[in-house]
N, C-alpha and C. Protein backbone atom coordinates (compact mmCIF):
# COMPACT_ATOMS: atom_id res chain seq x y z
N UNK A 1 98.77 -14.70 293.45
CA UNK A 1 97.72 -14.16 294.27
C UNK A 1 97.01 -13.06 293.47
N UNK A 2 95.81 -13.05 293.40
CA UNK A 2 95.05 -12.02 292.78
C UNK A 2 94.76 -10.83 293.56
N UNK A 3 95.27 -9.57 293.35
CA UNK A 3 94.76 -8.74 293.51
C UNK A 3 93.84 -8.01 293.23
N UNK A 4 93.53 -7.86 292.13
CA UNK A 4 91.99 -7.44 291.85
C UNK A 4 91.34 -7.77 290.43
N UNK A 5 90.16 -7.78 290.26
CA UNK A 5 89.25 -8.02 289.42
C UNK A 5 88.64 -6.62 288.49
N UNK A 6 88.59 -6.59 287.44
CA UNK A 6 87.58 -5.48 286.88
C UNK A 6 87.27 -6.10 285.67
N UNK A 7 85.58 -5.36 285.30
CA UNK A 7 85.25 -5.71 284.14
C UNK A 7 84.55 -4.78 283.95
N UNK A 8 84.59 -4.44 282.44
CA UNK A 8 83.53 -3.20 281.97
C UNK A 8 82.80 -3.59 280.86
N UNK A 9 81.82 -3.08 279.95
CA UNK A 9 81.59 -3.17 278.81
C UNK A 9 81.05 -1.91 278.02
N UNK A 10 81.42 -1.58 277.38
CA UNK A 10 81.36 -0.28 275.78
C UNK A 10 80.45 -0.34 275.18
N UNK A 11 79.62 0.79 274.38
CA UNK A 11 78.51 0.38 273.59
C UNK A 11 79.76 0.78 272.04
N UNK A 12 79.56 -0.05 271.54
CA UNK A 12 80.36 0.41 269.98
C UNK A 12 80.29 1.73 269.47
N UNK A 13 78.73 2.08 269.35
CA UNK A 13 78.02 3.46 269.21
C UNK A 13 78.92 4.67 269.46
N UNK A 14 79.30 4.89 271.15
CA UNK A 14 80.16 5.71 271.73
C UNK A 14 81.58 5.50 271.10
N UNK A 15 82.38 4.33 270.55
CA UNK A 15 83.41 4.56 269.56
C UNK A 15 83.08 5.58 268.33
N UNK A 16 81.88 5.27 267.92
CA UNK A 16 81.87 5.99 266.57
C UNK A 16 81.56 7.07 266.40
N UNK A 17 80.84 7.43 267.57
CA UNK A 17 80.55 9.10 267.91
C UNK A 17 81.99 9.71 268.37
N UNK A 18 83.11 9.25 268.92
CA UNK A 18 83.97 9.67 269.62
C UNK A 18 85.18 9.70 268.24
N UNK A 19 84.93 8.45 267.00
CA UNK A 19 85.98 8.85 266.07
C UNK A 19 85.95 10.30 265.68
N UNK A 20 84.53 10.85 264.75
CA UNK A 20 84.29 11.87 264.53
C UNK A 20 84.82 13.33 265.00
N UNK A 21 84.98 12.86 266.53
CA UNK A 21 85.45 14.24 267.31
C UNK A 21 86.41 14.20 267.18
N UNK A 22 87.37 15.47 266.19
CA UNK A 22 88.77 15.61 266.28
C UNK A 22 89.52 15.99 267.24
N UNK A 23 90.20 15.14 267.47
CA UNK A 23 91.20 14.84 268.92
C UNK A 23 91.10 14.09 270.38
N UNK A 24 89.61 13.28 270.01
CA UNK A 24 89.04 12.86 271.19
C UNK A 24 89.70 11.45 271.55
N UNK A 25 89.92 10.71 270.37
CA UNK A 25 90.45 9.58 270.53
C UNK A 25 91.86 9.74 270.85
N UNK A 26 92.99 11.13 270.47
CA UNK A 26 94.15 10.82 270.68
C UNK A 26 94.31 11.22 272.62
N UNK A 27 93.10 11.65 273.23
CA UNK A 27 92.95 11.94 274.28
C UNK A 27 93.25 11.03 275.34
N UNK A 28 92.59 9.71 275.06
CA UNK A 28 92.06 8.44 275.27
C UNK A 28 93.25 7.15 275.20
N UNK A 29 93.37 7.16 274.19
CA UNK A 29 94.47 6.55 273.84
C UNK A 29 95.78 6.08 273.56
N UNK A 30 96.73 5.86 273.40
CA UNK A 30 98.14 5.82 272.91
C UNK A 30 98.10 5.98 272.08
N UNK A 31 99.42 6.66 271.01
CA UNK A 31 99.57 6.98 269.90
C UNK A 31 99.88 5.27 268.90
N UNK A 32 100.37 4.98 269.84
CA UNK A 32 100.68 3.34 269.18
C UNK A 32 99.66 2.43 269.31
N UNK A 33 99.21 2.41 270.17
CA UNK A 33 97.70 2.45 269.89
C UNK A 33 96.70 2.22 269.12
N UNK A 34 96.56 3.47 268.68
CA UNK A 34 96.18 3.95 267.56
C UNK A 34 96.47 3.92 266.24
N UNK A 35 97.85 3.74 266.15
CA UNK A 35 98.38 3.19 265.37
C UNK A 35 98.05 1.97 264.15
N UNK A 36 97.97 1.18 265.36
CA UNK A 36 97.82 -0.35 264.56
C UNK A 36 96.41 -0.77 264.92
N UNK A 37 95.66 0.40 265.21
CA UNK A 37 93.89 0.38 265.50
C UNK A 37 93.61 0.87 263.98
N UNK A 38 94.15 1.81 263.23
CA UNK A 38 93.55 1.95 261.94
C UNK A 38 94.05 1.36 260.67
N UNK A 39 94.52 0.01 261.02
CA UNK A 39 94.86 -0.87 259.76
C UNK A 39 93.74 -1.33 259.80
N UNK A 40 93.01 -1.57 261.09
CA UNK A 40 91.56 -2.42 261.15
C UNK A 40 90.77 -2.28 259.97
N UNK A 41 90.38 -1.37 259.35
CA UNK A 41 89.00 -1.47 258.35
C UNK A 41 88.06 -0.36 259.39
N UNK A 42 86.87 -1.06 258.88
CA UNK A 42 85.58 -1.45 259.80
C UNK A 42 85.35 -2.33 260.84
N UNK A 43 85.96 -2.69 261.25
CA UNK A 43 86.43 -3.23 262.46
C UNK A 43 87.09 -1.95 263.72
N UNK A 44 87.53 -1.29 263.29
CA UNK A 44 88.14 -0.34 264.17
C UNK A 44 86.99 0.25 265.52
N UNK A 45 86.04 0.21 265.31
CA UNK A 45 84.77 0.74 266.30
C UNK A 45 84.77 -0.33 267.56
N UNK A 46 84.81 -1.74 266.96
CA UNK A 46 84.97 -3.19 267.82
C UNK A 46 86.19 -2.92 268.75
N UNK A 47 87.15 -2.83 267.89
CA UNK A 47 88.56 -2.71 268.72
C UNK A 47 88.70 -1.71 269.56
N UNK A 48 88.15 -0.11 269.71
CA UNK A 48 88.18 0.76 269.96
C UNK A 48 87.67 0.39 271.19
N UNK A 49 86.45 0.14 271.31
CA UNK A 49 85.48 0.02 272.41
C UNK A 49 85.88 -1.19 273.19
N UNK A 50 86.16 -1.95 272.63
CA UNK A 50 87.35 -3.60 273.88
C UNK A 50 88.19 -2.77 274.50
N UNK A 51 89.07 -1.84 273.38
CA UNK A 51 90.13 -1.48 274.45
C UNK A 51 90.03 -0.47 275.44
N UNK A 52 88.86 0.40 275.31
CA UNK A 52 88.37 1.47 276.53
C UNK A 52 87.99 0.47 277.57
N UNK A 53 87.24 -0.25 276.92
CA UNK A 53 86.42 -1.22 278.27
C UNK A 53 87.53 -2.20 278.85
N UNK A 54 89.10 -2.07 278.12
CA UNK A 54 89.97 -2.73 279.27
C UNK A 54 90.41 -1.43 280.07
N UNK A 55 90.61 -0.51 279.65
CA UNK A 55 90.97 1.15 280.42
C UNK A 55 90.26 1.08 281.78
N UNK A 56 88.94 0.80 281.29
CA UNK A 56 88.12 1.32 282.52
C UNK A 56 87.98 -0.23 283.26
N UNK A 57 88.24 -1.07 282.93
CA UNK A 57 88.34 -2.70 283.63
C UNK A 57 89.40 -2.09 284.59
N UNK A 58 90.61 -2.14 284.20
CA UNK A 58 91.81 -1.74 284.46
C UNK A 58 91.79 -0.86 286.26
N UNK A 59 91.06 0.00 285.87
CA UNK A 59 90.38 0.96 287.25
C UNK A 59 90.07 0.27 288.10
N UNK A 60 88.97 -0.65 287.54
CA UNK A 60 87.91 -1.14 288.89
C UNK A 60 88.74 -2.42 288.98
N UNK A 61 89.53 -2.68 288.54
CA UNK A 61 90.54 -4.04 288.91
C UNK A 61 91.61 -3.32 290.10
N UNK A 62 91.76 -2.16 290.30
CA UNK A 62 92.76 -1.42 290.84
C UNK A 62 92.06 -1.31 292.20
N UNK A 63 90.83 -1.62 292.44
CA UNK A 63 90.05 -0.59 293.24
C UNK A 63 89.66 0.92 293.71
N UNK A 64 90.04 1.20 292.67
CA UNK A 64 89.94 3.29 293.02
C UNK A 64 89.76 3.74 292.05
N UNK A 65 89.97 3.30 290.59
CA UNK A 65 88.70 3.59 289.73
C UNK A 65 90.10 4.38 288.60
N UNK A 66 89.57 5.31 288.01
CA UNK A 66 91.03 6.00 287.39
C UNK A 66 91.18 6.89 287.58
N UNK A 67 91.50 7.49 288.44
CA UNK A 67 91.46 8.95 289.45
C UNK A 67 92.45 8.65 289.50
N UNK A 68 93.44 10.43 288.42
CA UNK A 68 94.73 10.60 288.76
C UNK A 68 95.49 9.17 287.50
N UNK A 69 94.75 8.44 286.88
CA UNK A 69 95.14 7.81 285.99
C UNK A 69 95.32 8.53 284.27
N UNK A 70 96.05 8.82 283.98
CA UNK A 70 95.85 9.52 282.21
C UNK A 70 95.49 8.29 281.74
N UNK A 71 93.92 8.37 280.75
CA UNK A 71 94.04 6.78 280.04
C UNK A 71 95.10 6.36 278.98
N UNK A 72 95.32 7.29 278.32
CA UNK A 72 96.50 6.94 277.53
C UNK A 72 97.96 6.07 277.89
N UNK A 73 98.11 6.40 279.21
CA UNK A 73 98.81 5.20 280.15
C UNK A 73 98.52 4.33 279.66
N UNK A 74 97.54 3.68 279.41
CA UNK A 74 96.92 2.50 279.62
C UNK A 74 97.14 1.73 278.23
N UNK A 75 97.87 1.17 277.54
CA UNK A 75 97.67 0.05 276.38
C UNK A 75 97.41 -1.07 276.40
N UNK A 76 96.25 -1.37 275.14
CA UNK A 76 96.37 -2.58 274.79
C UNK A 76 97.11 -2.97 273.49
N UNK A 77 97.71 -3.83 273.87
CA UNK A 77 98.48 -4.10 272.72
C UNK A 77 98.40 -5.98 272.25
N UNK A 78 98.41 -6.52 271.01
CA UNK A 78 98.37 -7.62 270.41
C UNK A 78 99.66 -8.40 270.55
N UNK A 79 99.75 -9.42 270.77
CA UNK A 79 100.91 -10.00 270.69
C UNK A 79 101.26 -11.07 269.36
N UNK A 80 101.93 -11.47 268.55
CA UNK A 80 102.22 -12.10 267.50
C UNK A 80 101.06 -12.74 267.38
N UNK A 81 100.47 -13.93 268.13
CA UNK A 81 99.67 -14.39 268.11
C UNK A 81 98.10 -14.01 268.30
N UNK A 82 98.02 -12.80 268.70
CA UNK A 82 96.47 -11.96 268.80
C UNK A 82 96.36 -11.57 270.52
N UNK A 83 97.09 -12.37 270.86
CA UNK A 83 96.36 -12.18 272.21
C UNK A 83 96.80 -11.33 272.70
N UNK A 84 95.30 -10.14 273.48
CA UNK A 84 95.89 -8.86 273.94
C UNK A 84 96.41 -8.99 274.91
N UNK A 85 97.35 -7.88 275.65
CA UNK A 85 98.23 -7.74 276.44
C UNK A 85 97.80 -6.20 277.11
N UNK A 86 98.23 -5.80 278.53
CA UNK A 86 98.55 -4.65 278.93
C UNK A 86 99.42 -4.49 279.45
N UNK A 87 99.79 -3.02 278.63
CA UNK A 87 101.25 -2.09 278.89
C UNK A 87 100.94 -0.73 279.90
N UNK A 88 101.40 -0.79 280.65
CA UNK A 88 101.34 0.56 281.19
C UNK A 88 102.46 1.59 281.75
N UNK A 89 102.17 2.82 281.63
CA UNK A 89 103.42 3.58 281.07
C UNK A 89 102.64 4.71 282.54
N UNK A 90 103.54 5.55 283.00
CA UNK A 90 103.10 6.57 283.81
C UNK A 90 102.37 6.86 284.43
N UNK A 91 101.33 7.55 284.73
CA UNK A 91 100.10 7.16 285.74
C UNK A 91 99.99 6.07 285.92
N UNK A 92 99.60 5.09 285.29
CA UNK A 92 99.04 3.71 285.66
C UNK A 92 99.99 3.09 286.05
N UNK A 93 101.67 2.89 285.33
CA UNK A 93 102.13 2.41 286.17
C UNK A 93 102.83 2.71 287.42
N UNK A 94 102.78 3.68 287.86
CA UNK A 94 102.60 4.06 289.14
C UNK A 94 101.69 3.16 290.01
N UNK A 95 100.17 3.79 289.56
CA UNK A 95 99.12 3.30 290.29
C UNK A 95 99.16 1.31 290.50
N UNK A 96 100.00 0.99 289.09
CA UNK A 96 99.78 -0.66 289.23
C UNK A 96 101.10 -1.31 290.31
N UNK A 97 102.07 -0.26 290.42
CA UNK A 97 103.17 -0.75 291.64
C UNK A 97 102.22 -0.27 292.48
N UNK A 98 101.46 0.72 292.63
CA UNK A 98 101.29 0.99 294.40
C UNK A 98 100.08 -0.26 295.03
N UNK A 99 99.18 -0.17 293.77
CA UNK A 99 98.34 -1.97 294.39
C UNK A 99 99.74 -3.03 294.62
N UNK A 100 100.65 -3.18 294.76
CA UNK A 100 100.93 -4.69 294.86
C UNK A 100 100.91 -5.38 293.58
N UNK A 101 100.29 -5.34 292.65
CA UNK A 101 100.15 -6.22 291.38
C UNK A 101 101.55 -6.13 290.59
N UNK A 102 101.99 -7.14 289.83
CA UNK A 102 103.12 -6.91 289.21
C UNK A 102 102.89 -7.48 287.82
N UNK A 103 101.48 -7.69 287.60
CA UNK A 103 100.84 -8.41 285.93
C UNK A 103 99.60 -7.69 286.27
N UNK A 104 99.02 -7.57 284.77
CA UNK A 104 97.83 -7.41 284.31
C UNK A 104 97.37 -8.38 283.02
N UNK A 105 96.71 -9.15 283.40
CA UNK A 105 95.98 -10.13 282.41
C UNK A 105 94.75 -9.66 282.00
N UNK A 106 94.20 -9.54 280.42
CA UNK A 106 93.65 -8.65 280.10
C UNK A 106 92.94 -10.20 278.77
N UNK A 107 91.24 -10.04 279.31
CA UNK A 107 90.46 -10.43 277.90
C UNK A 107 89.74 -9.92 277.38
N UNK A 108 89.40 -9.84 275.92
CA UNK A 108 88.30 -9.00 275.35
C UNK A 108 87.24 -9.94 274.65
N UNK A 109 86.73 -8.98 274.65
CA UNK A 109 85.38 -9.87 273.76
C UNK A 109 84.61 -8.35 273.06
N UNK A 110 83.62 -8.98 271.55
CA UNK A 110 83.05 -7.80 271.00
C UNK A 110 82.30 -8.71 270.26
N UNK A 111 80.69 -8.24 270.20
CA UNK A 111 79.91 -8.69 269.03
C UNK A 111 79.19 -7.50 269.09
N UNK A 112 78.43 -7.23 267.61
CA UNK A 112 77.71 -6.00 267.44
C UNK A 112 78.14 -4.48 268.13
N UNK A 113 77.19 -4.79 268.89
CA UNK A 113 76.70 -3.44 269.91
C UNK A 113 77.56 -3.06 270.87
N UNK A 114 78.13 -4.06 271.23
CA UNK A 114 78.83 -4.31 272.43
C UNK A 114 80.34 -4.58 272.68
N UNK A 115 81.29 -3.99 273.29
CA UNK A 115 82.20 -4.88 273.73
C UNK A 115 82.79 -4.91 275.30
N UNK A 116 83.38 -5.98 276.49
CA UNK A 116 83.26 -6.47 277.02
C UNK A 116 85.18 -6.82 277.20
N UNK A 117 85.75 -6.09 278.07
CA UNK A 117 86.35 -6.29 279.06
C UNK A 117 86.83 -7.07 280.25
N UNK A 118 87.82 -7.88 280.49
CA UNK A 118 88.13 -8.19 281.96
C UNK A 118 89.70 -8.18 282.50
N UNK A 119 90.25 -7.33 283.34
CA UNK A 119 91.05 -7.41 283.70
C UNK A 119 91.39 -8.52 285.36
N UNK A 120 92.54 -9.18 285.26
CA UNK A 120 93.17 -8.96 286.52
C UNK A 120 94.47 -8.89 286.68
N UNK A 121 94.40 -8.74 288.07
CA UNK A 121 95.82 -7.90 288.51
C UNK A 121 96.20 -9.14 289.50
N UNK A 122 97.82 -9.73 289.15
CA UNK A 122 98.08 -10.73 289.96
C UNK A 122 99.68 -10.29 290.49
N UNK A 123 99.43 -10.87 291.78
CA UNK A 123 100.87 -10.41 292.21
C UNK A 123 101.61 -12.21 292.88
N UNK A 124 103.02 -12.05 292.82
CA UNK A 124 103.41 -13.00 293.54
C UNK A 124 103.19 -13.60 295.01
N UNK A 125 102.93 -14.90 295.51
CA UNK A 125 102.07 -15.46 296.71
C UNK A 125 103.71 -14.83 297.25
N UNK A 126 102.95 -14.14 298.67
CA UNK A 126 104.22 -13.49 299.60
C UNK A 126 103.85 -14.19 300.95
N UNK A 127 104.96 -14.72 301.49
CA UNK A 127 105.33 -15.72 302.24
C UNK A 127 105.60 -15.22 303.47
N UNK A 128 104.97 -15.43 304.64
CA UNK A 128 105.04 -14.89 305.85
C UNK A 128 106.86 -14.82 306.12
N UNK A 129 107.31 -13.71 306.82
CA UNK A 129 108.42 -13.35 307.22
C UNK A 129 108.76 -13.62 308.28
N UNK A 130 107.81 -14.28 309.45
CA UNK A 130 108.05 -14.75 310.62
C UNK A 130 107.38 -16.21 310.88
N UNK A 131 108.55 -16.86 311.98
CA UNK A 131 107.63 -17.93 312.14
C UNK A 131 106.67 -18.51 313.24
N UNK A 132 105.77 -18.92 312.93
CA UNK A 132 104.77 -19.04 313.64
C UNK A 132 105.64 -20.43 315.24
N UNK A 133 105.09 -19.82 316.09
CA UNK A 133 105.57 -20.50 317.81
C UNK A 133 104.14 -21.14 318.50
């Protein structure tokens, strides 16, 4: 059963203004994170901005936005095969038991200018407890 939907999208731009600022990204982010965000190259601005725009997907998939969420809670992380994943650690996962959801399925997308977000939040189909007369 789906619980909720979010999608956002990033201008790349705002990654690269935000590397510059010392300490802004470790604000934002996970340290692990971050981590395996600067093996990237030049690529790192692309990746940066997918994974805010799953942060803030993440919110509006929640319905209440990220109020009371630390984003750094929030990871994306690669799995052997590329495909991202979300981890969530403290605030968020709080906030992702109190929706009901017990997954977060997470896609990205990035060309140029842009990158492009979608979360959802799925929980197990729950089965009426009484029976219908």
């Amino acid at each position: 059963m789906i619980i909720g939907i979010g999608i956002d999208v990033v201008h790349v731009h705002r990654m690269e203004h935000w590397y510059a600022v010392p300490g802004l990204l470790e604000r934002y982010f996970h340290p692990d994170e971050l981590s395996a965000l600067r093996s990237k190259g030049s690529s790192i601005y692309l990746s940066l901005a997918a994974r805010f725009a799953a942060k803030e997907a993440f919110g509006k998939a929640l319905g209440t936005g990220l109020a009371g969420i630390v984003l750094k809670d929030i990871m994306v992380v690669n799995r052997h095969n590329g495909r991202p994943e979300i981890a969530v650690f403290g605030t968020a996962a709080r906030a992702l038991e109190k929706s009901g959801a017990e997954k977060a399925h997470v896609s990205l997308t990035h060309e140029q200018d842009n990158a492009i977000a979608l979360v959802i939040l799925e929980a197990e189909e729950r089965r009426n407890t009484y029976e219908r007369r």
